[in-house]
Structure formats: C-alpha cells, structure tokens
PDB file of N, CA and C in Angstrom:
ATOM      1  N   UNK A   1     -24.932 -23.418 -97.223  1.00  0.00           N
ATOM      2  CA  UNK A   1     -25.237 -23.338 -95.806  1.00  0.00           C
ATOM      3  C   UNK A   1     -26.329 -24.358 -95.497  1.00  0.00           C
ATOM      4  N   UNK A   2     -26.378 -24.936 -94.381  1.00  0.00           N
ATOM      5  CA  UNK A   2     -26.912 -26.105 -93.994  1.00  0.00           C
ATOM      6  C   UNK A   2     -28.143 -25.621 -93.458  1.00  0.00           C
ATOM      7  N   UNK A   3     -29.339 -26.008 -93.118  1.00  0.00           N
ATOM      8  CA  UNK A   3     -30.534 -25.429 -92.535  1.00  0.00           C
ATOM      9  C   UNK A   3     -30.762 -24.926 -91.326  1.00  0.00           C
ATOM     10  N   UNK A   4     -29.711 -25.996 -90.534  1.00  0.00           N
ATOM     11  CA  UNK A   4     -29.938 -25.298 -88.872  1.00  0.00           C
ATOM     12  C   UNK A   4     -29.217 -24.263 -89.174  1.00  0.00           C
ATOM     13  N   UNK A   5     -27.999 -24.102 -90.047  1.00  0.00           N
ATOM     14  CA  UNK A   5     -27.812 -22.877 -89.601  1.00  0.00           C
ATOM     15  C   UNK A   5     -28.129 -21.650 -90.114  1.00  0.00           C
ATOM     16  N   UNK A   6     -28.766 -21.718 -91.529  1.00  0.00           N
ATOM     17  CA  UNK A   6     -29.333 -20.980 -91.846  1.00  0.00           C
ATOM     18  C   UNK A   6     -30.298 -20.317 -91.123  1.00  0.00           C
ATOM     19  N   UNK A   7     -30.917 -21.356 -90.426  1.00  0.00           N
ATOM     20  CA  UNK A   7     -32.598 -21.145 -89.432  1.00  0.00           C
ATOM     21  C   UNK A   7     -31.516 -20.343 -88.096  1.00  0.00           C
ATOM     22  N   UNK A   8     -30.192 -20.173 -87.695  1.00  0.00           N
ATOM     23  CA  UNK A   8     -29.732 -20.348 -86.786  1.00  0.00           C
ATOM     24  C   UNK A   8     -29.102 -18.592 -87.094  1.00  0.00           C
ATOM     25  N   UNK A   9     -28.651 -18.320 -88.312  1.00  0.00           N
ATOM     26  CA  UNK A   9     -28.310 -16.980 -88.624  1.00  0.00           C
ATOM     27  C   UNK A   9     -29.526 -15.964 -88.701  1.00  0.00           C
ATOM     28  N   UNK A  10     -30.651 -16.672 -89.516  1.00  0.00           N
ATOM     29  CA  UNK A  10     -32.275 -15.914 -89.390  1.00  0.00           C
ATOM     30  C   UNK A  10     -32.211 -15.226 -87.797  1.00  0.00           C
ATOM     31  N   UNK A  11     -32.301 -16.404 -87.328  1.00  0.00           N
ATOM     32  CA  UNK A  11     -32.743 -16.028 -85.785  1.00  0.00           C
ATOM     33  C   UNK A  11     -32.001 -14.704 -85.784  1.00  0.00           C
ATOM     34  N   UNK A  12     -30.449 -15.182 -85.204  1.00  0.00           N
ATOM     35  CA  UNK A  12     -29.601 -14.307 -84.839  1.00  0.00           C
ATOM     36  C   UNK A  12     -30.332 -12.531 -85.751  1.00  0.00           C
ATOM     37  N   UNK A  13     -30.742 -12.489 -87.329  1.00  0.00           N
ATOM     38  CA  UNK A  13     -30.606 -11.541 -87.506  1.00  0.00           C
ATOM     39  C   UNK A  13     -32.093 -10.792 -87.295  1.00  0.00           C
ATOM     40  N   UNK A  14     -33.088 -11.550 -86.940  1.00  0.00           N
ATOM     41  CA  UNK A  14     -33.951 -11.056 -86.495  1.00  0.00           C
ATOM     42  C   UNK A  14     -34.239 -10.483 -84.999  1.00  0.00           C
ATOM     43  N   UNK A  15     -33.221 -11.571 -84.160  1.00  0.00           N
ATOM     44  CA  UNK A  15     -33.315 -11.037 -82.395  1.00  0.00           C
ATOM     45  C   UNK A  15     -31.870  -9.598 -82.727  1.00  0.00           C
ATOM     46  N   UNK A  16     -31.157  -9.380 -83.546  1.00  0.00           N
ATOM     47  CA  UNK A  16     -30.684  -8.139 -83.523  1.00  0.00           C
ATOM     48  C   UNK A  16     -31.803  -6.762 -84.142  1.00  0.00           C
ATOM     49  N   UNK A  17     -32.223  -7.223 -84.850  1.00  0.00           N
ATOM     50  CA  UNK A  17     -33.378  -6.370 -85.765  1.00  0.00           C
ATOM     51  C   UNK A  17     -34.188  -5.887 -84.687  1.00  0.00           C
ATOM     52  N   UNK A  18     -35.109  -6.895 -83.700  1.00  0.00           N
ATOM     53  CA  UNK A  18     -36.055  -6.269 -82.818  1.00  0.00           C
ATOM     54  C   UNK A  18     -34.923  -5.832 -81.569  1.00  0.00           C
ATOM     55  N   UNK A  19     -33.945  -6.483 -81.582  1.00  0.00           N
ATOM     56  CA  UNK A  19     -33.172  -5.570 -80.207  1.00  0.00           C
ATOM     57  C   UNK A  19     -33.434  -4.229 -80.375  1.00  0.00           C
ATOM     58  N   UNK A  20     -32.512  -3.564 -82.150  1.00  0.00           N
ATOM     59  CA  UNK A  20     -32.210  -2.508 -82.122  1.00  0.00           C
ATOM     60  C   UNK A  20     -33.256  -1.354 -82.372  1.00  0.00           C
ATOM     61  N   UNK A  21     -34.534  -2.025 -82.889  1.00  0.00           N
ATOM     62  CA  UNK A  21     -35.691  -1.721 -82.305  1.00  0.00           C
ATOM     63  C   UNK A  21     -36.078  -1.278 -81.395  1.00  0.00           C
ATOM     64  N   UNK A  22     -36.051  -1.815 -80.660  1.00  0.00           N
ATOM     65  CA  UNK A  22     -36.613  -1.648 -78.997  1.00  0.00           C
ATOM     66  C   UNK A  22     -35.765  -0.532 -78.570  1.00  0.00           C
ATOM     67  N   UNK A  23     -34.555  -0.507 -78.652  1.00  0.00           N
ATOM     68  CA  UNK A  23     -33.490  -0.044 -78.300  1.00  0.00           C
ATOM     69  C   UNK A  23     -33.995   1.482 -78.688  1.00  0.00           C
ATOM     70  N   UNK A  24     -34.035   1.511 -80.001  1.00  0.00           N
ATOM     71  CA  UNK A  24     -33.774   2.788 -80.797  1.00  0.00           C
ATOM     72  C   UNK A  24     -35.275   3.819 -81.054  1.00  0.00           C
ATOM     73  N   UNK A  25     -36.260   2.905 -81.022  1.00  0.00           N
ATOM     74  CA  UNK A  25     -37.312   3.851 -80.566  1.00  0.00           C
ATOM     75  C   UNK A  25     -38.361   3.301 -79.490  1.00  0.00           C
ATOM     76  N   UNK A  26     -38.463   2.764 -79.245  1.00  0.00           N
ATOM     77  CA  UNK A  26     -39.249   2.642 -77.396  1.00  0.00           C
ATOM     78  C   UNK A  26     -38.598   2.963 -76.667  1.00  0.00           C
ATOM     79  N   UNK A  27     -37.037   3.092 -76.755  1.00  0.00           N
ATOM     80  CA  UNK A  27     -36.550   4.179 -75.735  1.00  0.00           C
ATOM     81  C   UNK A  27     -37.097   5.429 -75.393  1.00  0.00           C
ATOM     82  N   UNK A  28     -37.752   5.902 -76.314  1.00  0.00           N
ATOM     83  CA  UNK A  28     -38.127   7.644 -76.122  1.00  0.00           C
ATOM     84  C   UNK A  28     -39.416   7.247 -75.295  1.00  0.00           C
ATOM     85  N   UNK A  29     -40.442   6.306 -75.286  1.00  0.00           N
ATOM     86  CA  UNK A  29     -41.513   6.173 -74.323  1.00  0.00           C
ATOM     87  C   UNK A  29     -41.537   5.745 -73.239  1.00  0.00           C
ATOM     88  N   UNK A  30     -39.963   5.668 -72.353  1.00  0.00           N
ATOM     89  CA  UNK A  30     -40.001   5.132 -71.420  1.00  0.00           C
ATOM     90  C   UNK A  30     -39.938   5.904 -70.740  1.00  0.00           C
ATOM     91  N   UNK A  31     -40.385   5.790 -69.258  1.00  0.00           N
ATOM     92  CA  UNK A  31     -40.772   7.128 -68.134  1.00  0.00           C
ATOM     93  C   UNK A  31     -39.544   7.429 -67.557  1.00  0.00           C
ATOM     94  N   UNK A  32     -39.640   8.699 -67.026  1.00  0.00           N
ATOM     95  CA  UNK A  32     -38.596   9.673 -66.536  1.00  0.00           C
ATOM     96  C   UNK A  32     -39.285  10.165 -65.356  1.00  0.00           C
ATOM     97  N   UNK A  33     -39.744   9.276 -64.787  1.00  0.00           N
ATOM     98  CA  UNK A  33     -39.854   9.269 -63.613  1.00  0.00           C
ATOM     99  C   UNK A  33     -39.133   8.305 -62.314  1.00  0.00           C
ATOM    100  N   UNK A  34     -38.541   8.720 -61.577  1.00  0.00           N
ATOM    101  CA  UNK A  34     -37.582   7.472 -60.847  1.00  0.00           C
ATOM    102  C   UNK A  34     -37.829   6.410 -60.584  1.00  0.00           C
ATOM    103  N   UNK A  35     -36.883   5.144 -60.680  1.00  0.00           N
ATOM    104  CA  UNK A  35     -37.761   3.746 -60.539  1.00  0.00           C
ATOM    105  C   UNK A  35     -37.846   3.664 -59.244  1.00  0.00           C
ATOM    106  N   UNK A  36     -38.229   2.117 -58.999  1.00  0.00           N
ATOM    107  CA  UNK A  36     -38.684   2.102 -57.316  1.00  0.00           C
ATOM    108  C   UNK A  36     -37.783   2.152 -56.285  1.00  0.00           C
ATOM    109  N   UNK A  37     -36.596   2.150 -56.922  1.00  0.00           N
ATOM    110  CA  UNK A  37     -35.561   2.186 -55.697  1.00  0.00           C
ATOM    111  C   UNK A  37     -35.235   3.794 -55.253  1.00  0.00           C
ATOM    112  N   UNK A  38     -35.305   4.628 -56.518  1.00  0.00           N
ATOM    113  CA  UNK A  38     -34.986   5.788 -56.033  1.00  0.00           C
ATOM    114  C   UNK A  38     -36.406   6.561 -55.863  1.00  0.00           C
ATOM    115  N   UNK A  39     -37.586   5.737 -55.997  1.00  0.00           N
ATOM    116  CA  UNK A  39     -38.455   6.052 -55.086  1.00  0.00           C
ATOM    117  C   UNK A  39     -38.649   5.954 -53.716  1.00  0.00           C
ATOM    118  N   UNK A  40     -38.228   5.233 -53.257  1.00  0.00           N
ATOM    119  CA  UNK A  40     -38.521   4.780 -52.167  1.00  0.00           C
ATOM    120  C   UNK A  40     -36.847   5.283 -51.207  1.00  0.00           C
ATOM    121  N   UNK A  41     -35.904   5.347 -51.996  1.00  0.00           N
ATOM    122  CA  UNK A  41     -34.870   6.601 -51.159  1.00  0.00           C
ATOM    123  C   UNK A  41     -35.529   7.842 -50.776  1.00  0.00           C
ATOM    124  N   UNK A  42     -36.095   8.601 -51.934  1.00  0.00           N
ATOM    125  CA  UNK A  42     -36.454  10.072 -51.776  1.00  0.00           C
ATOM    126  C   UNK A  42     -37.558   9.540 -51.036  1.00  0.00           C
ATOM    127  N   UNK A  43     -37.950   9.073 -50.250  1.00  0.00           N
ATOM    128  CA  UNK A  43     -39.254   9.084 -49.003  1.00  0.00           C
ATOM    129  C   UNK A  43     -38.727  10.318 -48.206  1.00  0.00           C
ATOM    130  N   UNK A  44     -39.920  10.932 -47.887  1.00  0.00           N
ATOM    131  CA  UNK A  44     -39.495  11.962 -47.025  1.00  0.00           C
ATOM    132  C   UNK A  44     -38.759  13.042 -47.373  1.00  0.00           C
ATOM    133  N   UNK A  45     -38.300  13.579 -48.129  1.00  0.00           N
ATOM    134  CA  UNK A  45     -37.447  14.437 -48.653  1.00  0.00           C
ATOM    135  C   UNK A  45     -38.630  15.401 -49.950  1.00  0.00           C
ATOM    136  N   UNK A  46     -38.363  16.227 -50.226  1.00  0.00           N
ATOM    137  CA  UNK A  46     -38.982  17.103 -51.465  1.00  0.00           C
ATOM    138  C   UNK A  46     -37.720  17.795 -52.220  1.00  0.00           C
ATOM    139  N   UNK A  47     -38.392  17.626 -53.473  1.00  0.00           N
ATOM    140  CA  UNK A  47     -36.949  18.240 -54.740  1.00  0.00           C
ATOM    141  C   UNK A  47     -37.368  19.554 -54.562  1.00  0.00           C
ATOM    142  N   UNK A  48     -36.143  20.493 -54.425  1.00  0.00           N
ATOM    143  CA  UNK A  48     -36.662  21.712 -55.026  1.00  0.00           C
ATOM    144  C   UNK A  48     -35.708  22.560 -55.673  1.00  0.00           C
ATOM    145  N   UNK A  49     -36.199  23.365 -56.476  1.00  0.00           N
ATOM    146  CA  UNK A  49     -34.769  24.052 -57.571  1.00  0.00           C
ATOM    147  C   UNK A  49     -34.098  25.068 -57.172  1.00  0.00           C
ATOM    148  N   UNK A  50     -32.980  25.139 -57.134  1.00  0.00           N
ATOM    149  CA  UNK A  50     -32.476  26.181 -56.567  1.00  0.00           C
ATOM    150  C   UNK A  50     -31.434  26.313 -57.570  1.00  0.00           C
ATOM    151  N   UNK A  51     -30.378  27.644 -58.095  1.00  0.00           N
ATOM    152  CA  UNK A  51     -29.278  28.250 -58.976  1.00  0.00           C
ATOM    153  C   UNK A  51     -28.530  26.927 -58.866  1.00  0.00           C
ATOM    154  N   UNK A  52     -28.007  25.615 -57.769  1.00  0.00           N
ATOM    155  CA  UNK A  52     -26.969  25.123 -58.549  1.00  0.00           C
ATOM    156  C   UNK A  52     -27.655  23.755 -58.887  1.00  0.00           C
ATOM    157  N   UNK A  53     -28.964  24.332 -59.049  1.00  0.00           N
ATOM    158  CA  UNK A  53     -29.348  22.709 -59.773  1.00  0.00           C
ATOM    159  C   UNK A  53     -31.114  22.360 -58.282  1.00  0.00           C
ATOM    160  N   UNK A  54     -31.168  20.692 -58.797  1.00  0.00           N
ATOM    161  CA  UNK A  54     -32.262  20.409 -57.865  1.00  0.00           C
ATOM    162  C   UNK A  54     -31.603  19.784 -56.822  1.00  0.00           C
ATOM    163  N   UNK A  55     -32.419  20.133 -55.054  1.00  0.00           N
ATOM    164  CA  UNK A  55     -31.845  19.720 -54.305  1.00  0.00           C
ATOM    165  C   UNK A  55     -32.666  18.711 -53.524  1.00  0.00           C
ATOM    166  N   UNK A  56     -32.229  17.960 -52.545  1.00  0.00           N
ATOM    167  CA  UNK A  56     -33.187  17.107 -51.885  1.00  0.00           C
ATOM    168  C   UNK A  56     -33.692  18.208 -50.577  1.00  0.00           C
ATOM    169  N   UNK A  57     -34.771  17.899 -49.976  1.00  0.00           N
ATOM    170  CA  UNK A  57     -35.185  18.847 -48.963  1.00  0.00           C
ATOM    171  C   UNK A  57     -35.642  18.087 -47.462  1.00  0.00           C
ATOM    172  N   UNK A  58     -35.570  17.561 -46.722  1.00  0.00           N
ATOM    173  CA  UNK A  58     -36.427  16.975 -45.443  1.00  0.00           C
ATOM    174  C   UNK A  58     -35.272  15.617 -45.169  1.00  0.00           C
ATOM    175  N   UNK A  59     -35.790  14.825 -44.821  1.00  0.00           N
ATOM    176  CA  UNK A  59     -34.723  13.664 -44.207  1.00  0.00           C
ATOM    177  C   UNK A  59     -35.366  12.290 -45.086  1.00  0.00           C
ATOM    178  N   UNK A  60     -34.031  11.995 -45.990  1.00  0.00           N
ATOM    179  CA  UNK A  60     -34.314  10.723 -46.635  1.00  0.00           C
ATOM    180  C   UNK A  60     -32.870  10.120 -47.065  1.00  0.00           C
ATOM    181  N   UNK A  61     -32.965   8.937 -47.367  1.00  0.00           N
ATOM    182  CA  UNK A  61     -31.834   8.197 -47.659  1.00  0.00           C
ATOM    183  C   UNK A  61     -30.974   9.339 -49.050  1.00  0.00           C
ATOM    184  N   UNK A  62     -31.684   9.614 -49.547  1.00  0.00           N
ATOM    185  CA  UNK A  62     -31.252   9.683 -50.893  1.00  0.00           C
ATOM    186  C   UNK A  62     -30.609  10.886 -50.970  1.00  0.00           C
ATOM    187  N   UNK A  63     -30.316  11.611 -49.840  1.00  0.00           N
ATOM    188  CA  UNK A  63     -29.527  13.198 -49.231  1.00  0.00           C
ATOM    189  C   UNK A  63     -28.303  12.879 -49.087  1.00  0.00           C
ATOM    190  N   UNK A  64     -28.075  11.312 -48.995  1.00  0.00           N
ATOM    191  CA  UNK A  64     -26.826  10.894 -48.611  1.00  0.00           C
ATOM    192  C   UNK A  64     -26.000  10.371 -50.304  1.00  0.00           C
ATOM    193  N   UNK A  65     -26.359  10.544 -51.157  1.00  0.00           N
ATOM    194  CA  UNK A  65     -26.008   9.404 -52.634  1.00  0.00           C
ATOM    195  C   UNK A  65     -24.922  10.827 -53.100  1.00  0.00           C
ATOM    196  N   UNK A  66     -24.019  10.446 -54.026  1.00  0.00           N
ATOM    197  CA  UNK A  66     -22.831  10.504 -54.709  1.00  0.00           C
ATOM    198  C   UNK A  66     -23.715  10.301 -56.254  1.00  0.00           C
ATOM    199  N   UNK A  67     -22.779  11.137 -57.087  1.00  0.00           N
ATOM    200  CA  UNK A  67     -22.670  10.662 -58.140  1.00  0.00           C
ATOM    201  C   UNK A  67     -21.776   9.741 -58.142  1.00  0.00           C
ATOM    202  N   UNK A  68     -21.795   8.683 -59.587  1.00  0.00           N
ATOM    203  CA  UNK A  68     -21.387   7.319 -60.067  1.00  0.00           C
ATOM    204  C   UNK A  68     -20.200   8.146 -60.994  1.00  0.00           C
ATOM    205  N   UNK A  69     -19.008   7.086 -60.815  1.00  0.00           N
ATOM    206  CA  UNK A  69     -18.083   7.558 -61.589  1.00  0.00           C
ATOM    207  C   UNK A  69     -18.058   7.879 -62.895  1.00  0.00           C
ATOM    208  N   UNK A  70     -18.922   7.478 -63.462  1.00  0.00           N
ATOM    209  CA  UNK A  70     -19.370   7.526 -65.024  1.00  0.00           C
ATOM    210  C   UNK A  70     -20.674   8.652 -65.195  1.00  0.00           C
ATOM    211  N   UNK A  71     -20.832   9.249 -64.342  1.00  0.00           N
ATOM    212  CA  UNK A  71     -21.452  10.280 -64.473  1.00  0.00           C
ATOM    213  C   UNK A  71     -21.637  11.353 -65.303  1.00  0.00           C
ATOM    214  N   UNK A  72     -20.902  11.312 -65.538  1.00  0.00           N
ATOM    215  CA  UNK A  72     -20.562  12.390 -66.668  1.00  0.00           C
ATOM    216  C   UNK A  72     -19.546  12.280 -67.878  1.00  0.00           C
ATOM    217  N   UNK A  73     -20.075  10.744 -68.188  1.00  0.00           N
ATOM    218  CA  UNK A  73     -19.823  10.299 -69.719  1.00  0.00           C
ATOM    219  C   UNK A  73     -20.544  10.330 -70.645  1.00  0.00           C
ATOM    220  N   UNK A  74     -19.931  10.271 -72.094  1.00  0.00           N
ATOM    221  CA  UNK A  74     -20.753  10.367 -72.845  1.00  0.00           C
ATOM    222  C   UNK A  74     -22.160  10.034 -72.818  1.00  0.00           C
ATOM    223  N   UNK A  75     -22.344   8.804 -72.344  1.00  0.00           N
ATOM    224  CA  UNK A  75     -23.665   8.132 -72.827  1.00  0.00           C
ATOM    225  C   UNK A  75     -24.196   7.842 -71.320  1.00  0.00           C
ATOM    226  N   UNK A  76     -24.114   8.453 -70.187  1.00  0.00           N
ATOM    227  CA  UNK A  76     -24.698   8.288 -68.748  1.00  0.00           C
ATOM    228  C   UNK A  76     -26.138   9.149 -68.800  1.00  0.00           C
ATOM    229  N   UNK A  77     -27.219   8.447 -68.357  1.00  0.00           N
ATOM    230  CA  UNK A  77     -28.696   8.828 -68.236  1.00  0.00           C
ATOM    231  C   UNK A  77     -29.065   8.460 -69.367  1.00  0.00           C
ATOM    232  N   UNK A  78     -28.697   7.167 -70.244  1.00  0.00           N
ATOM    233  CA  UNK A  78     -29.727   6.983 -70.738  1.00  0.00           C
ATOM    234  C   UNK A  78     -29.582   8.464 -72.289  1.00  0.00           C
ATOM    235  N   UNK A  79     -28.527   9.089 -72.386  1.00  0.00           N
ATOM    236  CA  UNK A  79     -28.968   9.805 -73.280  1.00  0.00           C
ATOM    237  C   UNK A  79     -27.378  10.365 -74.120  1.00  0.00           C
ATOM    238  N   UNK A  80     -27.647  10.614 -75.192  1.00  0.00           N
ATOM    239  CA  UNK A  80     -26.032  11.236 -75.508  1.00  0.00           C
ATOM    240  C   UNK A  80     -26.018  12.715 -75.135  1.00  0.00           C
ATOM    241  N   UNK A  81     -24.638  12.311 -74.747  1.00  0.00           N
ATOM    242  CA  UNK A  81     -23.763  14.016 -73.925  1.00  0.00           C
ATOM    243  C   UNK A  81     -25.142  15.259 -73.465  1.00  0.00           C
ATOM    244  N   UNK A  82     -25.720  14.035 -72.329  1.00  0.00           N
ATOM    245  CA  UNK A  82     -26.669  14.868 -71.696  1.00  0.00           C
ATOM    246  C   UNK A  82     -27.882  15.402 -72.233  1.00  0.00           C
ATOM    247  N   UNK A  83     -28.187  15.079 -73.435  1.00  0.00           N
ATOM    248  CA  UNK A  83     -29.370  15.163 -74.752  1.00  0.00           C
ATOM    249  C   UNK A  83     -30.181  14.465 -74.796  1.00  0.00           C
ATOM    250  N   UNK A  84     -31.561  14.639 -74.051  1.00  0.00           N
ATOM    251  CA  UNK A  84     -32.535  13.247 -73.318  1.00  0.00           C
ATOM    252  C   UNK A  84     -32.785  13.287 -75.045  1.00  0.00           C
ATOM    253  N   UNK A  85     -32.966  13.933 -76.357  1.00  0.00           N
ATOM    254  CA  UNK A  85     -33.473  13.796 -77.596  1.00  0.00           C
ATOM    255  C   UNK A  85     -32.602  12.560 -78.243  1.00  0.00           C
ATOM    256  N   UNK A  86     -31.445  12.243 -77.998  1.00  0.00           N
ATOM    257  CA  UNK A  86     -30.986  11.083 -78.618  1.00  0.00           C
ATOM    258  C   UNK A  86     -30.892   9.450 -77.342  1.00  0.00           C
ATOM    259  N   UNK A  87     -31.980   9.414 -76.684  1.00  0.00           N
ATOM    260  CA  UNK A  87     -32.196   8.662 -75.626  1.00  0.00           C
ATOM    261  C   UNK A  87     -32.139   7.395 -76.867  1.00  0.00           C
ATOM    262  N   UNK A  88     -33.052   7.083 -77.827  1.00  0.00           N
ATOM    263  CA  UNK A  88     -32.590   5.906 -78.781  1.00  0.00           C
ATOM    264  C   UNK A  88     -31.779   5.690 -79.258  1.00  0.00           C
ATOM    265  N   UNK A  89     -30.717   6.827 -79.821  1.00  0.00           N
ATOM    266  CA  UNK A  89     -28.865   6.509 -80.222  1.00  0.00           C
ATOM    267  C   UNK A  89     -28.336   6.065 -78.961  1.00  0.00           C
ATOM    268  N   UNK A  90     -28.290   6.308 -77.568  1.00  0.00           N
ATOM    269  CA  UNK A  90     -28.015   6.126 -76.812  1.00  0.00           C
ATOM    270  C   UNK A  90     -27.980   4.395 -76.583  1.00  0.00           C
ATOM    271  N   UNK A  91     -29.449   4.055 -76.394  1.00  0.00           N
ATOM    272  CA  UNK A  91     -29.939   2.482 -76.523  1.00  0.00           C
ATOM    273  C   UNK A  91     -29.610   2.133 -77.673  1.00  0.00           C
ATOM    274  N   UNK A  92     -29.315   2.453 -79.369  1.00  0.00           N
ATOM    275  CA  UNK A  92     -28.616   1.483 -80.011  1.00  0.00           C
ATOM    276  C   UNK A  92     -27.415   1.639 -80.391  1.00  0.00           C
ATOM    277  N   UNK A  93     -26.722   2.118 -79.329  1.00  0.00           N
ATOM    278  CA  UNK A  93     -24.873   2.374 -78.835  1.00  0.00           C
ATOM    279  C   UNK A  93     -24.927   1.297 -77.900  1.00  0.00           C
ATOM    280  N   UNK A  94     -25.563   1.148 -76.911  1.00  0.00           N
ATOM    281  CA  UNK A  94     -25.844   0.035 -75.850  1.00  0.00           C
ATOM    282  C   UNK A  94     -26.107  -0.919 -76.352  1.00  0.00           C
ATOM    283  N   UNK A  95     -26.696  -1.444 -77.425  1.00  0.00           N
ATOM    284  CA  UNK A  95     -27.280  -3.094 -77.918  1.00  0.00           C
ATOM    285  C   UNK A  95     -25.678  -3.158 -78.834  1.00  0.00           C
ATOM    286  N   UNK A  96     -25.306  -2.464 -79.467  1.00  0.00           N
ATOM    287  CA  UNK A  96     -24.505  -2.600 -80.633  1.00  0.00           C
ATOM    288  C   UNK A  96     -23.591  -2.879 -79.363  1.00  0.00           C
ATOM    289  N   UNK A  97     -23.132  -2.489 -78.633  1.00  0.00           N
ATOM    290  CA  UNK A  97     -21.785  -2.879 -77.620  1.00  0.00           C
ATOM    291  C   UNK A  97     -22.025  -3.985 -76.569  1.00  0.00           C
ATOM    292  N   UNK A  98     -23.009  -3.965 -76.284  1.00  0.00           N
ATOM    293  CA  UNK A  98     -23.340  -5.016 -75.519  1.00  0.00           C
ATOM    294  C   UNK A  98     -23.222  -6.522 -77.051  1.00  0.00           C
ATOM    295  N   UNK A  99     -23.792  -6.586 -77.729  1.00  0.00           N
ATOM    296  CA  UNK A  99     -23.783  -7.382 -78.710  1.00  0.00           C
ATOM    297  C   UNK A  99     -22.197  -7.738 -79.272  1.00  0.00           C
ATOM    298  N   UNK A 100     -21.199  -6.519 -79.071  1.00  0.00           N
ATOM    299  CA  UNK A 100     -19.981  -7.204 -79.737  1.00  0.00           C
ATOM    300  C   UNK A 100     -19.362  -7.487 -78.501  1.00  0.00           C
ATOM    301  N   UNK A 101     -19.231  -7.066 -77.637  1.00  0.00           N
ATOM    302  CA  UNK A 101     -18.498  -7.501 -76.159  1.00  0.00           C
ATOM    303  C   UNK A 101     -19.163  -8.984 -76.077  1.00  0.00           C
ATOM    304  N   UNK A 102     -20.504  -9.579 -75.811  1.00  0.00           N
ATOM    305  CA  UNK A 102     -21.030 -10.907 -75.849  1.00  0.00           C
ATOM    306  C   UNK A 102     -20.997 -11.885 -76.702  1.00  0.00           C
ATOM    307  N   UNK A 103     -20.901 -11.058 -77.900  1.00  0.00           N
ATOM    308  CA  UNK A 103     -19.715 -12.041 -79.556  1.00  0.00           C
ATOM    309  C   UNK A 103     -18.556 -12.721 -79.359  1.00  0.00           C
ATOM    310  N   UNK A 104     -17.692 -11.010 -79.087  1.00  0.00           N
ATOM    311  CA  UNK A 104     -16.647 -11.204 -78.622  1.00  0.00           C
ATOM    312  C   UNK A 104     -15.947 -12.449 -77.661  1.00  0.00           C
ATOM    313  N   UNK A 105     -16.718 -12.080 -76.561  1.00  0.00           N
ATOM    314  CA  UNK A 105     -16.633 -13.508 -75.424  1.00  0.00           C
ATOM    315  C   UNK A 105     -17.050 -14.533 -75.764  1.00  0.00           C
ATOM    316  N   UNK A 106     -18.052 -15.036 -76.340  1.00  0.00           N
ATOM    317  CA  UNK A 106     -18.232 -16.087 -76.870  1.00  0.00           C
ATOM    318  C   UNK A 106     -17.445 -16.742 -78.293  1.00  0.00           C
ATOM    319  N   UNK A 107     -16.611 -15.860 -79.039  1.00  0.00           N
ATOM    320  CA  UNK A 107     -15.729 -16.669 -79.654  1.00  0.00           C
ATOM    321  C   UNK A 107     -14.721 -16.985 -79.359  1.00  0.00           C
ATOM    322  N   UNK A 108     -14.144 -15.926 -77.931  1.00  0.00           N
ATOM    323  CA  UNK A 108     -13.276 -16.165 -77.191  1.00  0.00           C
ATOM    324  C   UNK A 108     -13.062 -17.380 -76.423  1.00  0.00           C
ATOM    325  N   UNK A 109     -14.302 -17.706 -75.876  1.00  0.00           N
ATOM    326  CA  UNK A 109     -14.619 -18.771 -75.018  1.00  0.00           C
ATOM    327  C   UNK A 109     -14.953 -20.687 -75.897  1.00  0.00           C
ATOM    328  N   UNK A 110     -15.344 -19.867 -76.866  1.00  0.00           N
ATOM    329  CA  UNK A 110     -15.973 -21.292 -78.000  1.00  0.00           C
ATOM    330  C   UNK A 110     -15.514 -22.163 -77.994  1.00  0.00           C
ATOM    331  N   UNK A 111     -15.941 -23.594 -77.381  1.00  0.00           N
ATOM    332  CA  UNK A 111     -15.253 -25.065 -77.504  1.00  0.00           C
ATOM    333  C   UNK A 111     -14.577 -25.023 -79.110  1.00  0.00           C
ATOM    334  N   UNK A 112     -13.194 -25.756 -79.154  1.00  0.00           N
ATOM    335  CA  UNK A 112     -12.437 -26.095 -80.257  1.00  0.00           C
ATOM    336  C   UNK A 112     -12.494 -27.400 -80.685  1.00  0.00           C
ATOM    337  N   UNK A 113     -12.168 -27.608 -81.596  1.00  0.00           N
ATOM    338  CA  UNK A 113     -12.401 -29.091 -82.020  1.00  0.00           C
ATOM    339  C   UNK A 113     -11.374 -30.145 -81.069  1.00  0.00           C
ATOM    340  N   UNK A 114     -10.896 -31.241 -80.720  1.00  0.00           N
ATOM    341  CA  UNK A 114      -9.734 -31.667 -79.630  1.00  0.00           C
ATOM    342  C   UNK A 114      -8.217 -31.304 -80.656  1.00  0.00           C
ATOM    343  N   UNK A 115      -8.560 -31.712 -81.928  1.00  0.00           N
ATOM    344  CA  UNK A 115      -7.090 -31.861 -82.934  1.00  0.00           C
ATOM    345  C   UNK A 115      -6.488 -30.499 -82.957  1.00  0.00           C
ATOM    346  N   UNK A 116      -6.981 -29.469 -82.313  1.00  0.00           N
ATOM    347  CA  UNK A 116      -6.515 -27.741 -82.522  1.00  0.00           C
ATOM    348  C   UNK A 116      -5.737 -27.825 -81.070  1.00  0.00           C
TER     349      UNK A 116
END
C-alpha cells in the first residue's frame, strides 16, 4: 500500500472511530429538553399530564403538529423501541447507516477509468 493511501485509510479509520464515539456515548449527555424550534412553537401553551399522555394547554403553534410518519419506528426519538437507555445504540445504528448508505453512493457514483 502506497502512503497516501495508507495516510488516506488511517484517516478514514480514525474519523469512523471518533464518529462512533460521539455517537455511542455523548449521546446519553445530550439534553432532553426541546430545541429552539420546538421552543419557540410551545410559546404560550403549558404541558400538562393527563391519562392519555402530555397535552399542550393555552394557544400556541405547536397545538396544531402531527406526529411524523416514522413515529413509531424502531429507532424514532433518538432511542431504541422507545428506550431513552439505549439513546447511544441508537446513534451508533445512525453513524453505521449513514456511513454505508454514503459508501454505498460514493462507489456507486466513483469516476471510472475512460477504458471501462
């Protein structure tokens, strides 16, 4: 193996190493508190709990939202089958698929030599 690419596979196996890192445990320290967009929906409104769950309360954008079709898939919120405890299997299910889908396409896509 030649040096760039040796220096060129390193890389590759070190930016997977800290991906799945990041992925697999700084996931659990990230806040669970809503980001700014669904802050700034729930303006005006208050959560409160009631038997079929939490509801919105007062007048705000966010009285009006749907669940997402994927709602209730395996790996939706950030967590497996609804289990905020595997929030890092979750994120390194996400790097590992995101990583072969972007492989994938890129060998798909990869300039050929002209003689092929």
């Amino acid at each position: 193996m030649s040096a760039p690419s040796r220096r060129g596979a390193r890389f590759l196996v070190t930016f997977g190493a800290v991906a799945l890192l990041v992925a697999g445990v700084l996931a659990y320290f990230a806040d669970s508190s809503p980001d700014g967009l669904d802050a700034v929906t729930e303006r005006g409104c208050t959560t409160v709990q009631t038997p079929q769950g939490e509801q919105l309360r007062g007048h705000c954008i966010a009285q009006h939202k749907t669940d997402h079709v994927m709602a209730h898939s395996p790996l939706a919120d950030y967590a497996v089958d609804g289990d905020d405890r595997w929030t890092g299997v979750a994120g390194v299910i996400g790097v590992l698929a995101t990583a072969a889908l972007a492989g994938g396409l890129f060998w798909v896509l990869r300039r050929r030599p002209e003689g092929r």
